[in-house]
C-alpha atoms as a PDB file:
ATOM      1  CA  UNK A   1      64.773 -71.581 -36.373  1.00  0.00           C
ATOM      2  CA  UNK A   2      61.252 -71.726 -37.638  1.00  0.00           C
ATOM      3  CA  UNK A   3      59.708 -74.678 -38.288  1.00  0.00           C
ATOM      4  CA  UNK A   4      56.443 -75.938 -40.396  1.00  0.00           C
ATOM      5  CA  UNK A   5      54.694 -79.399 -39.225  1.00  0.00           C
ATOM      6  CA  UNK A   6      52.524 -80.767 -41.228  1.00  0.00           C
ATOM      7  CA  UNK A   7      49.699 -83.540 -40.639  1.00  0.00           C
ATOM      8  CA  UNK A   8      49.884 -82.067 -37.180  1.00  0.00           C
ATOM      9  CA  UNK A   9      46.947 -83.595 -36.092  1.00  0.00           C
ATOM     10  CA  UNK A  10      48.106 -86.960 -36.398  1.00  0.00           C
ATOM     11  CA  UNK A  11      50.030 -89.433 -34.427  1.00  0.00           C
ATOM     12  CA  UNK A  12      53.321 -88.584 -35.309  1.00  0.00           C
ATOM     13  CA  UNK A  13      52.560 -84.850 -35.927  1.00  0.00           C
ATOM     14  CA  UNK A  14      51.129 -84.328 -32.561  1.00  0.00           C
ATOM     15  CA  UNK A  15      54.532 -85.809 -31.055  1.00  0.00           C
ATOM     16  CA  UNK A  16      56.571 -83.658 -33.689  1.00  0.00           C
ATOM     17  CA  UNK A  17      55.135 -80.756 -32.317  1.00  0.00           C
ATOM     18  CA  UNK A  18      55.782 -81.851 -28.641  1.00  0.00           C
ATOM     19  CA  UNK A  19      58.621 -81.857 -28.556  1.00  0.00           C
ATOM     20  CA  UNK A  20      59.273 -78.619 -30.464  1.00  0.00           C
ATOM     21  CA  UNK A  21      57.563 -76.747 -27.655  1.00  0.00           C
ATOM     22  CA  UNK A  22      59.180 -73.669 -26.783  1.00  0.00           C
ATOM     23  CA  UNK A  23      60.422 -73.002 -30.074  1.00  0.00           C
ATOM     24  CA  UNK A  24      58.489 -70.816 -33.016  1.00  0.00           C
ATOM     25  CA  UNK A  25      56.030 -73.693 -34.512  1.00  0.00           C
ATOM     26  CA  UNK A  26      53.453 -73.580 -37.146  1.00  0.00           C
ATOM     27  CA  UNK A  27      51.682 -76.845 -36.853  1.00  0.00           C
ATOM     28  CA  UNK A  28      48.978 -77.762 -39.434  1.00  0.00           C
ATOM     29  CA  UNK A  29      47.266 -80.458 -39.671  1.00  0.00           C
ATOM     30  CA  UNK A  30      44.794 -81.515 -42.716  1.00  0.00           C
ATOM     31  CA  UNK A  31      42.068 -79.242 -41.905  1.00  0.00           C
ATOM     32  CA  UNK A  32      44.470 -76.505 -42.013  1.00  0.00           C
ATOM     33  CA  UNK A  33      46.707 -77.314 -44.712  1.00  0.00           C
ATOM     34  CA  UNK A  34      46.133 -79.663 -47.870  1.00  0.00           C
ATOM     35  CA  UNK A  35      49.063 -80.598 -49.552  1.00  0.00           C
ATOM     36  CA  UNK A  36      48.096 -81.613 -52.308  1.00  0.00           C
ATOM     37  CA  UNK A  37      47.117 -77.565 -53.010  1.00  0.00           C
ATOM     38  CA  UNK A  38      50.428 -76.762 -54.580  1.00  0.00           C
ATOM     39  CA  UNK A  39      49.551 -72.914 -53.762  1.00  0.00           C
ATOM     40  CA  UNK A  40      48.595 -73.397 -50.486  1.00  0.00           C
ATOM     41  CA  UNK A  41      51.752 -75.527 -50.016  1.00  0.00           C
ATOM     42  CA  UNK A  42      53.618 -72.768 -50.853  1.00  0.00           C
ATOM     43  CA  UNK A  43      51.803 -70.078 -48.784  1.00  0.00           C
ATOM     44  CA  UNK A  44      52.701 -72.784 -45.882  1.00  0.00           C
ATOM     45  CA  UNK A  45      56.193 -73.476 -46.150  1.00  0.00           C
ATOM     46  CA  UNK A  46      57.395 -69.270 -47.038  1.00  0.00           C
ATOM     47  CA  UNK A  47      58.745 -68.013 -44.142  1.00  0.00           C
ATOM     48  CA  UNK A  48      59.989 -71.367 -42.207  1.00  0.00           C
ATOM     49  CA  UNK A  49      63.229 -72.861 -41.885  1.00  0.00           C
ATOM     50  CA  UNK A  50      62.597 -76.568 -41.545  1.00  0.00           C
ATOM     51  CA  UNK A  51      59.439 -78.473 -42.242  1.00  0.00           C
ATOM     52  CA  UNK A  52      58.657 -81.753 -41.414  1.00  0.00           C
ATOM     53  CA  UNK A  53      55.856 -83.545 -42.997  1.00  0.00           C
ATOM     54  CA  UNK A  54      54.332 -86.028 -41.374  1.00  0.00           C
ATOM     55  CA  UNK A  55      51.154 -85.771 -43.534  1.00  0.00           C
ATOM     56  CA  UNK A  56      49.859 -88.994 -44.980  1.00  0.00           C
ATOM     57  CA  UNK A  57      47.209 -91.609 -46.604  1.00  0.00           C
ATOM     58  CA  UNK A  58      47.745 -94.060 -44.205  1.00  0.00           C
ATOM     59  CA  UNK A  59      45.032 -96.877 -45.398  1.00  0.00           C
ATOM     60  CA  UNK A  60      47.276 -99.322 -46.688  1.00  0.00           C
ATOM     61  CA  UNK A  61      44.342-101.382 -47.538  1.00  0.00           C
ATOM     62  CA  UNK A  62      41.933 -98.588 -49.146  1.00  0.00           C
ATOM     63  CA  UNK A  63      44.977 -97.277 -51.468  1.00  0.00           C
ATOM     64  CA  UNK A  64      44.333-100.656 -53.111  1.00  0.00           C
ATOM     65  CA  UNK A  65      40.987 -99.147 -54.362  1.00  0.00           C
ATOM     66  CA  UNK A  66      41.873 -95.357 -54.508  1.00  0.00           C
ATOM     67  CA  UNK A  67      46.101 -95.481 -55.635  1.00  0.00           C
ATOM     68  CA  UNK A  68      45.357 -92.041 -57.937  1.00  0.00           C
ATOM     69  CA  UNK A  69      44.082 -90.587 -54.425  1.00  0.00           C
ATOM     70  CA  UNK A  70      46.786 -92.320 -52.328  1.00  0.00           C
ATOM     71  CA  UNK A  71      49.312 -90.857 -54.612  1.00  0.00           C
ATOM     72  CA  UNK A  72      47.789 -87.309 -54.675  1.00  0.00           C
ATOM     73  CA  UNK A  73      48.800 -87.258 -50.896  1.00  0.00           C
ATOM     74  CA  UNK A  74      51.368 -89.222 -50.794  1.00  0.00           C
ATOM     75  CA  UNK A  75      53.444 -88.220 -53.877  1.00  0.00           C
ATOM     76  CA  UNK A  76      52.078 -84.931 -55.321  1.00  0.00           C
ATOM     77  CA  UNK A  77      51.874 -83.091 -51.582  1.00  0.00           C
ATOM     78  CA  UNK A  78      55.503 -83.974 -50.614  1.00  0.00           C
ATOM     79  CA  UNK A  79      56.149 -83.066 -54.240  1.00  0.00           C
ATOM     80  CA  UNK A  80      54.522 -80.138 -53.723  1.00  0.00           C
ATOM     81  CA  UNK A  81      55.755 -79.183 -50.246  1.00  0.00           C
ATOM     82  CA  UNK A  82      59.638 -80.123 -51.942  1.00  0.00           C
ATOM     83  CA  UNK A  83      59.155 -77.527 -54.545  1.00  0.00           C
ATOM     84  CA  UNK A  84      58.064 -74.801 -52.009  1.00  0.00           C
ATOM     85  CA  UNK A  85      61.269 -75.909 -49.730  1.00  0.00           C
ATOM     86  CA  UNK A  86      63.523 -75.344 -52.793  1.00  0.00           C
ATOM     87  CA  UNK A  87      62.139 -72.231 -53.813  1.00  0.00           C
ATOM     88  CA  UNK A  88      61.955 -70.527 -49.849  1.00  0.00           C
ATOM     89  CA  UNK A  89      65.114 -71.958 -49.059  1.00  0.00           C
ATOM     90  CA  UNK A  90      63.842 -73.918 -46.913  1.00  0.00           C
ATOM     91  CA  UNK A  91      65.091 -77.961 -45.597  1.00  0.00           C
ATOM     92  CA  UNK A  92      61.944 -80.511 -45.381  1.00  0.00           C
ATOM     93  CA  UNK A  93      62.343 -83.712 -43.482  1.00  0.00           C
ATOM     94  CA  UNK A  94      59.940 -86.111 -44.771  1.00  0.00           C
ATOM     95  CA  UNK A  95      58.391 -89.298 -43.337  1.00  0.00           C
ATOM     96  CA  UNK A  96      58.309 -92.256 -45.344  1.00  0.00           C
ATOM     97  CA  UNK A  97      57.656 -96.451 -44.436  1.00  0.00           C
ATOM     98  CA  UNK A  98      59.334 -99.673 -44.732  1.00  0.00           C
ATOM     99  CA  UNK A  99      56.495-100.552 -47.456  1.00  0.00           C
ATOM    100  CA  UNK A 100      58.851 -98.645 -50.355  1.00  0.00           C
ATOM    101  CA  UNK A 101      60.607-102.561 -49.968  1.00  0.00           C
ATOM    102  CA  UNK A 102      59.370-105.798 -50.711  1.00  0.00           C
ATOM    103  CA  UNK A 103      60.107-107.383 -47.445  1.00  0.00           C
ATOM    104  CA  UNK A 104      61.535-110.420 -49.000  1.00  0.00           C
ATOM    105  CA  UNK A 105      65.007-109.756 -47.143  1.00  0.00           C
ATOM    106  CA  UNK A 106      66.383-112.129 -44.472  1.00  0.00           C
ATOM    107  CA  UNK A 107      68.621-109.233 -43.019  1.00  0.00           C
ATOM    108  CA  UNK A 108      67.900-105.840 -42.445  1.00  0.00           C
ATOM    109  CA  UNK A 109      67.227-103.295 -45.504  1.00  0.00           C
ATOM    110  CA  UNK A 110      70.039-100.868 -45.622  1.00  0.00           C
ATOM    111  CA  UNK A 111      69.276 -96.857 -46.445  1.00  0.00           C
ATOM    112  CA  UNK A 112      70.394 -97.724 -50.129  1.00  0.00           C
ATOM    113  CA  UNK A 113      68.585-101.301 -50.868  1.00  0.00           C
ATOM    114  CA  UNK A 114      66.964-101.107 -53.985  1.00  0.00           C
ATOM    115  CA  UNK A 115      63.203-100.081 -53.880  1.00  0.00           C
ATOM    116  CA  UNK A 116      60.677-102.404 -55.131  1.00  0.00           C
ATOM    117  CA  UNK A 117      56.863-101.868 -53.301  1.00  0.00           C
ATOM    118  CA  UNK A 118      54.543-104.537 -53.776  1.00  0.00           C
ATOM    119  CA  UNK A 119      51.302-102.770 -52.452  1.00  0.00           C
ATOM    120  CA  UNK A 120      49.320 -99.436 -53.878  1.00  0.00           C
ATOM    121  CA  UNK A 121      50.322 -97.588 -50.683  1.00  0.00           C
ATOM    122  CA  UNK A 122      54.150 -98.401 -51.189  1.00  0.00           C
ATOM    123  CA  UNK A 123      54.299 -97.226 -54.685  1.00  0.00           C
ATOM    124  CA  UNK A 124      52.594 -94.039 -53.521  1.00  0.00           C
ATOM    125  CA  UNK A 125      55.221 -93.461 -50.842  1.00  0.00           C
ATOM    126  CA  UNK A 126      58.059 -94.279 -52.903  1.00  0.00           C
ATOM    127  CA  UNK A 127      56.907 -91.599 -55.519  1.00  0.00           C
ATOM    128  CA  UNK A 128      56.954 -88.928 -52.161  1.00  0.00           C
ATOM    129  CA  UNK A 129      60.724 -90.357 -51.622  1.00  0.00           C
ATOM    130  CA  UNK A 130      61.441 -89.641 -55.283  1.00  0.00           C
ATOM    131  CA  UNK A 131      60.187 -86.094 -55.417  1.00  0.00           C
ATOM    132  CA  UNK A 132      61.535 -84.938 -51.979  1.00  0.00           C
ATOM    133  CA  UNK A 133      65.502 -85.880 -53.323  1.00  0.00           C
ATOM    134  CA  UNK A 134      65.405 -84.752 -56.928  1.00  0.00           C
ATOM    135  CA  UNK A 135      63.821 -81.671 -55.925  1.00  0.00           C
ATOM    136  CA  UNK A 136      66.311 -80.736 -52.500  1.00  0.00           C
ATOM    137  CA  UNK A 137      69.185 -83.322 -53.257  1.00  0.00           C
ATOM    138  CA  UNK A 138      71.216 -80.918 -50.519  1.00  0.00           C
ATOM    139  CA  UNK A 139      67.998 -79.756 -47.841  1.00  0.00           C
ATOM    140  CA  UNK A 140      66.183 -82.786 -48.337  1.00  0.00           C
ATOM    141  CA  UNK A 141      65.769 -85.780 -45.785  1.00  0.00           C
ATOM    142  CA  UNK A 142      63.545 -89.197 -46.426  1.00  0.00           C
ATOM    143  CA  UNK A 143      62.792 -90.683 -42.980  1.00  0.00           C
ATOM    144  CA  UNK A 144      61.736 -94.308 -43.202  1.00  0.00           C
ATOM    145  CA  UNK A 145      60.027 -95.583 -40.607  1.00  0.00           C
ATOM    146  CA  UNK A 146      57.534 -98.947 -39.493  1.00  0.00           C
ATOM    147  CA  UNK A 147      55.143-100.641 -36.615  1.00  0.00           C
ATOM    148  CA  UNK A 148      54.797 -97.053 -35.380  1.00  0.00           C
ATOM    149  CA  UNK A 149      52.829 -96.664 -32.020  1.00  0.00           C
ATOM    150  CA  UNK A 150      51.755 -93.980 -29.880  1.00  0.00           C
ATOM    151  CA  UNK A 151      49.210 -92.035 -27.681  1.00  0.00           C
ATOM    152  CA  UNK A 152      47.962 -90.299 -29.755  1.00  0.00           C
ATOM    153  CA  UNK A 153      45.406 -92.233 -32.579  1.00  0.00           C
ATOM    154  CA  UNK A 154      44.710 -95.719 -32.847  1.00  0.00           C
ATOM    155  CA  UNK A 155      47.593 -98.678 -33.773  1.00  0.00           C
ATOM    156  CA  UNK A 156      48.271-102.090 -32.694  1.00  0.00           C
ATOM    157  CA  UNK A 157      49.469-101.427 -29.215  1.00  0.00           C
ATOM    158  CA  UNK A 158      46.086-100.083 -28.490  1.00  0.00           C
ATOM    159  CA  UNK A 159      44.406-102.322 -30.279  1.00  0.00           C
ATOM    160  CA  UNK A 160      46.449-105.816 -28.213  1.00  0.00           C
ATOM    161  CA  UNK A 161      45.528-104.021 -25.239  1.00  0.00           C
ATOM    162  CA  UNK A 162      41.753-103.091 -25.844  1.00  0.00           C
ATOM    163  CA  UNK A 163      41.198-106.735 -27.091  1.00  0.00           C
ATOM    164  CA  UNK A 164      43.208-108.117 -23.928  1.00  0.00           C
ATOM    165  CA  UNK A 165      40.311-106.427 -21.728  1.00  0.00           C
ATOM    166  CA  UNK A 166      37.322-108.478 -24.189  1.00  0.00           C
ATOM    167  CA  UNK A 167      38.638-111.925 -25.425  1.00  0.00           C
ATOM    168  CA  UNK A 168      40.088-114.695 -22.805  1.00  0.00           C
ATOM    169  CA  UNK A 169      42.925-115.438 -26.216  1.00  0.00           C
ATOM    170  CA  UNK A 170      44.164-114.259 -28.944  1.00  0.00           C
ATOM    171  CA  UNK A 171      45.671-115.559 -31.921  1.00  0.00           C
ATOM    172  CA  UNK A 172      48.196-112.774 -33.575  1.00  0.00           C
ATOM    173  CA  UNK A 173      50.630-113.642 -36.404  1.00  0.00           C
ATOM    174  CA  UNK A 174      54.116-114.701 -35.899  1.00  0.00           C
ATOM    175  CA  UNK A 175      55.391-114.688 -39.567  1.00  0.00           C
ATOM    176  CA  UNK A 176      55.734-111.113 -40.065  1.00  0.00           C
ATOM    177  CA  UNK A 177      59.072-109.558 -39.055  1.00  0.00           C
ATOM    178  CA  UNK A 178      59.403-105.858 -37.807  1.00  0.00           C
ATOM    179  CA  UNK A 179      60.408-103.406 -35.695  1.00  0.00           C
ATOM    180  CA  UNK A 180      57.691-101.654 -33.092  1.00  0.00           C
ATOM    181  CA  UNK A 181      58.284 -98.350 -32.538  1.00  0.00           C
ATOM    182  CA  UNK A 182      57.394 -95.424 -30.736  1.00  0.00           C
ATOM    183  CA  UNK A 183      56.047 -92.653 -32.092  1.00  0.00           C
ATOM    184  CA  UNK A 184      57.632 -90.031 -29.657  1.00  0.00           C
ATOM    185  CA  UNK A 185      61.155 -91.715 -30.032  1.00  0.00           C
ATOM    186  CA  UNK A 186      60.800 -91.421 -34.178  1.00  0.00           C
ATOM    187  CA  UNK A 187      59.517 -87.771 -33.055  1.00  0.00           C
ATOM    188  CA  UNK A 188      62.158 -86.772 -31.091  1.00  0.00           C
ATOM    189  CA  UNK A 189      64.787 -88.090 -33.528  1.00  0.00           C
ATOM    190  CA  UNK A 190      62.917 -86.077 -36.481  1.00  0.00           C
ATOM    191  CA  UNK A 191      64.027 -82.924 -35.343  1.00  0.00           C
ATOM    192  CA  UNK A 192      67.524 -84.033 -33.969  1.00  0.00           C
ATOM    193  CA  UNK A 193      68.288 -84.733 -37.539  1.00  0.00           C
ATOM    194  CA  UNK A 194      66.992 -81.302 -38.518  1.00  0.00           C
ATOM    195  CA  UNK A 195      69.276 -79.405 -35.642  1.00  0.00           C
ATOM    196  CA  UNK A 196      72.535 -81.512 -36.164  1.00  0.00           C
ATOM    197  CA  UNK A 197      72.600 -80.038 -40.180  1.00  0.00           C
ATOM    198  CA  UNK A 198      72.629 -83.654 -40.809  1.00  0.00           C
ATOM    199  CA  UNK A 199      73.658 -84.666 -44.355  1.00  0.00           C
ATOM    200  CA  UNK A 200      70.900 -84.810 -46.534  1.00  0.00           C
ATOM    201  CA  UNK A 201      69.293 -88.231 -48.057  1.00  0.00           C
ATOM    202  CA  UNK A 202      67.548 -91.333 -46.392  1.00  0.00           C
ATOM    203  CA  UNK A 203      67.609 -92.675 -42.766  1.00  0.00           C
ATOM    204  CA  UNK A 204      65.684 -95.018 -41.041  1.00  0.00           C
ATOM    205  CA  UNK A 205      63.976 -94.013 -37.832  1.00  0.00           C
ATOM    206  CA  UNK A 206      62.713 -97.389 -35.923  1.00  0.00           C
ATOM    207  CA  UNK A 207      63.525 -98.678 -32.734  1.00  0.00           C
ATOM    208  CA  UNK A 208      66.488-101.397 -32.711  1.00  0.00           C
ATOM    209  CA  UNK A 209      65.875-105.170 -32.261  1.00  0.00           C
ATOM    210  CA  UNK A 210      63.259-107.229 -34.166  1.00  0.00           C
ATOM    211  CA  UNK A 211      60.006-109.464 -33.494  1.00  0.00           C
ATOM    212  CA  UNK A 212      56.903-110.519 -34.875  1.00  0.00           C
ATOM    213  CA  UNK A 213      53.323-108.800 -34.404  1.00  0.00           C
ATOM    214  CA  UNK A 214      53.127-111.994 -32.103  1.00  0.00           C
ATOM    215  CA  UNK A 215      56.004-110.944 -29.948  1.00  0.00           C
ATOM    216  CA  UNK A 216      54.857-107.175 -29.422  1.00  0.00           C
ATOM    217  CA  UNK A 217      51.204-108.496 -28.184  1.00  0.00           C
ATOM    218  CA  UNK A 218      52.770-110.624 -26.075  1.00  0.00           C
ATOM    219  CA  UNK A 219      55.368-107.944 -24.878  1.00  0.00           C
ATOM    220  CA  UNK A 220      51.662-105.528 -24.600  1.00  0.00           C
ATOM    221  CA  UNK A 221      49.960-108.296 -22.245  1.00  0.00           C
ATOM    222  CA  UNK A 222      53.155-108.332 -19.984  1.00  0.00           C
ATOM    223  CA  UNK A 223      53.305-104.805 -20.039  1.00  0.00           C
ATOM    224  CA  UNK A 224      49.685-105.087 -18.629  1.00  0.00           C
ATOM    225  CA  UNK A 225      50.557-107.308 -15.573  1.00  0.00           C
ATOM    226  CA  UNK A 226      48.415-110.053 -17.863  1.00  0.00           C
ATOM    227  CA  UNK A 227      49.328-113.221 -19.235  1.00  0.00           C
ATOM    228  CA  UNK A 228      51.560-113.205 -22.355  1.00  0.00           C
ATOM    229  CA  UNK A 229      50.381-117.056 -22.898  1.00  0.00           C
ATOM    230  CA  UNK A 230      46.966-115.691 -23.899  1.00  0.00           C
ATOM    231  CA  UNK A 231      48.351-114.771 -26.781  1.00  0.00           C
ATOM    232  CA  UNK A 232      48.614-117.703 -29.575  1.00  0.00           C
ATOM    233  CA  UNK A 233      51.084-117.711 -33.058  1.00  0.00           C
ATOM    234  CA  UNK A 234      49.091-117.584 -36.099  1.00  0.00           C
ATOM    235  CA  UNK A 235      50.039-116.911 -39.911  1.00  0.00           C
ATOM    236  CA  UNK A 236      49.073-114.369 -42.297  1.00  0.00           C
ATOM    237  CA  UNK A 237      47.156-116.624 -44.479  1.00  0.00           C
ATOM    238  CA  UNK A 238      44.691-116.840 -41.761  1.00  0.00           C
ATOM    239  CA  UNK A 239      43.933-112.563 -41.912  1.00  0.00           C
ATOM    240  CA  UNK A 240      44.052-112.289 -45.639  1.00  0.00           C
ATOM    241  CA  UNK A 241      43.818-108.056 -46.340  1.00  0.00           C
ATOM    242  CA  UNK A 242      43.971-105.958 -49.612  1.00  0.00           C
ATOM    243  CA  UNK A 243      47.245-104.863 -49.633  1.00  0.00           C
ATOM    244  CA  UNK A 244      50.348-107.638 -49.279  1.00  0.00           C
ATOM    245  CA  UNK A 245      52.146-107.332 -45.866  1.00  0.00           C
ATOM    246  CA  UNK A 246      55.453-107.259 -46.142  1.00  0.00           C
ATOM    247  CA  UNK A 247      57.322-110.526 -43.973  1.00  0.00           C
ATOM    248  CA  UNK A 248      60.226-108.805 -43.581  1.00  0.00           C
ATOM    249  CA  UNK A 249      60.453-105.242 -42.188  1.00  0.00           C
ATOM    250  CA  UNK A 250      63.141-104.932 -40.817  1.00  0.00           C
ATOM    251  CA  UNK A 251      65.683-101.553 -41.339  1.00  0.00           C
ATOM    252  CA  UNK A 252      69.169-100.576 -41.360  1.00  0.00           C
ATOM    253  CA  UNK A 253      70.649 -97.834 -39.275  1.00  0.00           C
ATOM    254  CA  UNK A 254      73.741 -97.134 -40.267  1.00  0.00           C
ATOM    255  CA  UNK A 255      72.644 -93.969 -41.785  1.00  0.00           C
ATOM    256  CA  UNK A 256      72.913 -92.356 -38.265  1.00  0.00           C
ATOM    257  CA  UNK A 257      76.768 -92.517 -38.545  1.00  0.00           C
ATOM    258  CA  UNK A 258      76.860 -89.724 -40.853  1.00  0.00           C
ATOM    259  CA  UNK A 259      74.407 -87.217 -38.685  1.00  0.00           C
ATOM    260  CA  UNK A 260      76.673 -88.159 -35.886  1.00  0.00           C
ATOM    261  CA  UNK A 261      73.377 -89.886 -33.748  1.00  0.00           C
ATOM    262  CA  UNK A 262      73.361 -92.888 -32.423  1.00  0.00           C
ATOM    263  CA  UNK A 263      70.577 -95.555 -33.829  1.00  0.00           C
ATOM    264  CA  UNK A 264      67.435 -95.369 -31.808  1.00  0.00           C
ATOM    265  CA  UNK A 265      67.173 -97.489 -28.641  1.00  0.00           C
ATOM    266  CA  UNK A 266      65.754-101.146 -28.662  1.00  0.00           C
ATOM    267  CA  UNK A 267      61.979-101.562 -29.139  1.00  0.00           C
ATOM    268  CA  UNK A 268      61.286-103.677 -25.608  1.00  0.00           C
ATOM    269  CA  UNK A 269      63.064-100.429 -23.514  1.00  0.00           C
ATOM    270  CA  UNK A 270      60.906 -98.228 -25.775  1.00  0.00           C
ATOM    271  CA  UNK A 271      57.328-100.019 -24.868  1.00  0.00           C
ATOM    272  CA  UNK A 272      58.436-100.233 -21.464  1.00  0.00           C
ATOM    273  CA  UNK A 273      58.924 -96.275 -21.285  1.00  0.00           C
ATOM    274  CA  UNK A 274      56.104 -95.807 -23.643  1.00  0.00           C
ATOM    275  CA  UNK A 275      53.882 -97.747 -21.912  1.00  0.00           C
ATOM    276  CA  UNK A 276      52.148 -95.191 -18.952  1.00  0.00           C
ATOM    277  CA  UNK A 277      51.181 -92.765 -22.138  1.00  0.00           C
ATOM    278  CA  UNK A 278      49.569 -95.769 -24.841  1.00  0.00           C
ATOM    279  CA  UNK A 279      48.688 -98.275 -22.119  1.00  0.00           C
ATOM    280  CA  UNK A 280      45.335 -97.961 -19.862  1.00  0.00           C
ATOM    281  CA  UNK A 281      47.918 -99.061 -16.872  1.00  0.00           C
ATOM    282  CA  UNK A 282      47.049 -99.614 -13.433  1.00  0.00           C
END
């Protein structure tokens, strides 16, 4: 099996293409592959079986300002990556975010909740979903996912932790609902779904369990051997940003059922086992 990763050079990518090692991988990240280039799309994908795109605009806040731009990456490339898949005959797996939903729920978002973004970088995302199922309703999978984490690149994790080491307190906020996850378990579930010839359509790859951002930086100090009291509840009002946070993030996972994979593992035994590669330990 030959496989394509795309946005390689990020977070998720770098993961994606750690744990294919040892098999025949062509990862790419931006500088090597824009995606938005319908040709050079296509002069990507021929030749591969599976490709899994993990390429993204990821400023929530600066799609605000720049949705045609957002959209260009995040709609027209997976588009464009789709349309390559269909013609090579090849299956794509692409990652998409909880932000497709308005996170107005009170219980978790199933695979097949109705859609309704409330933020530039949501609608952008959405359109990838769109593209990536009309154009491989049979080879195509949409792979939500949310709070993501990792060694590699910067995210909240890091951030708790570099702020723990500068500021006596900090005041994080506890009205925001989610699931952290690890980048390395979404990673390593990425291509399970890929090798099981799972049914194609839309999972959702985050950790099991729920908390606030206030939870997870308190969860980060104790990982740290520091103080999780240190850490004080706030509400969004109080960090007011561009794009609308969603309050309720929370996802589904019954979708795994039908690739025959369990959901992934809880998000405290993730940080815990996460924690010696994102956290400046010891």
């Amino acid at each position: 099996m030959r496989w394509l990763v795309t946005g390689a050079a990020g977070m998720l990518g770098r993961d994606v293409a750690t744990v294919l090692d040892g098999a025949e991988v062509t990862a790419l990240g931006r500088a090597q592959l824009d995606i938005t280039d319908a040709g050079a799309a296509d002069d990507a994908v021929r030749g591969h079986d599976v490709v899994v795109n993990t390429a993204a605009w990821t400023d929530v806040d600066g799609a605000e300002t720049a949705e045609a731009a957002a959209t260009a990456v995040n709609g027209a490339g997976p588009a464009h990556l789709a349309a390559a898949c269909a013609r090579h005959g090849a299956r794509l797996v692409h990652v998409s975010t909880d932000y497709v939903f308005d996170g107005a729920a009170t219980s978790p978002y199933p695979e097949d909740a109705p859609t309704a973004p409330r933020s530039a970088y949501g609608r952008s995302k959405l359109a990838g979903e769109r593209a990536v199922l009309s154009a491989l309703p049979g080879a195509g999978y949409v792979v939500r996912t949310a709070w993501l984490y990792g060694e590699h690149g910067g995210n909240f994790v890091k951030t708790m932790a570099r702020l723990a080491a500068d500021r006596d307190t900090l005041d994080v906020v506890d009205d925001q609902r989610g699931q952290p996850t690890w980048s390395m378990d979404v990673a390593t579930r990425l291509v399970e779904l890929a090798r099981a010839g799972a049914p194609a359509g839309v999972y959702h790859a985050t950790n099991g369990g729920e908390t606030t951002w206030f939870g997870l930086a308190r969860a980060v100090f104790a990982q740290l051997g520091l103080d999780p009291g240190r850490v004080r509840p706030t509400t969004t009002d109080r960090f007011p940003r561009p794009a609308p946070r969603p309050a309720y993030s929370v996802l589904g996972h019954d979708g795994w059922a039908r690739a025959g994979l369990p959901p992934l593992r809880p998000w405290d035994e993730a940080l815990a086992d996460a924690a010696p590669a994102v956290l400046p330990l010891g």
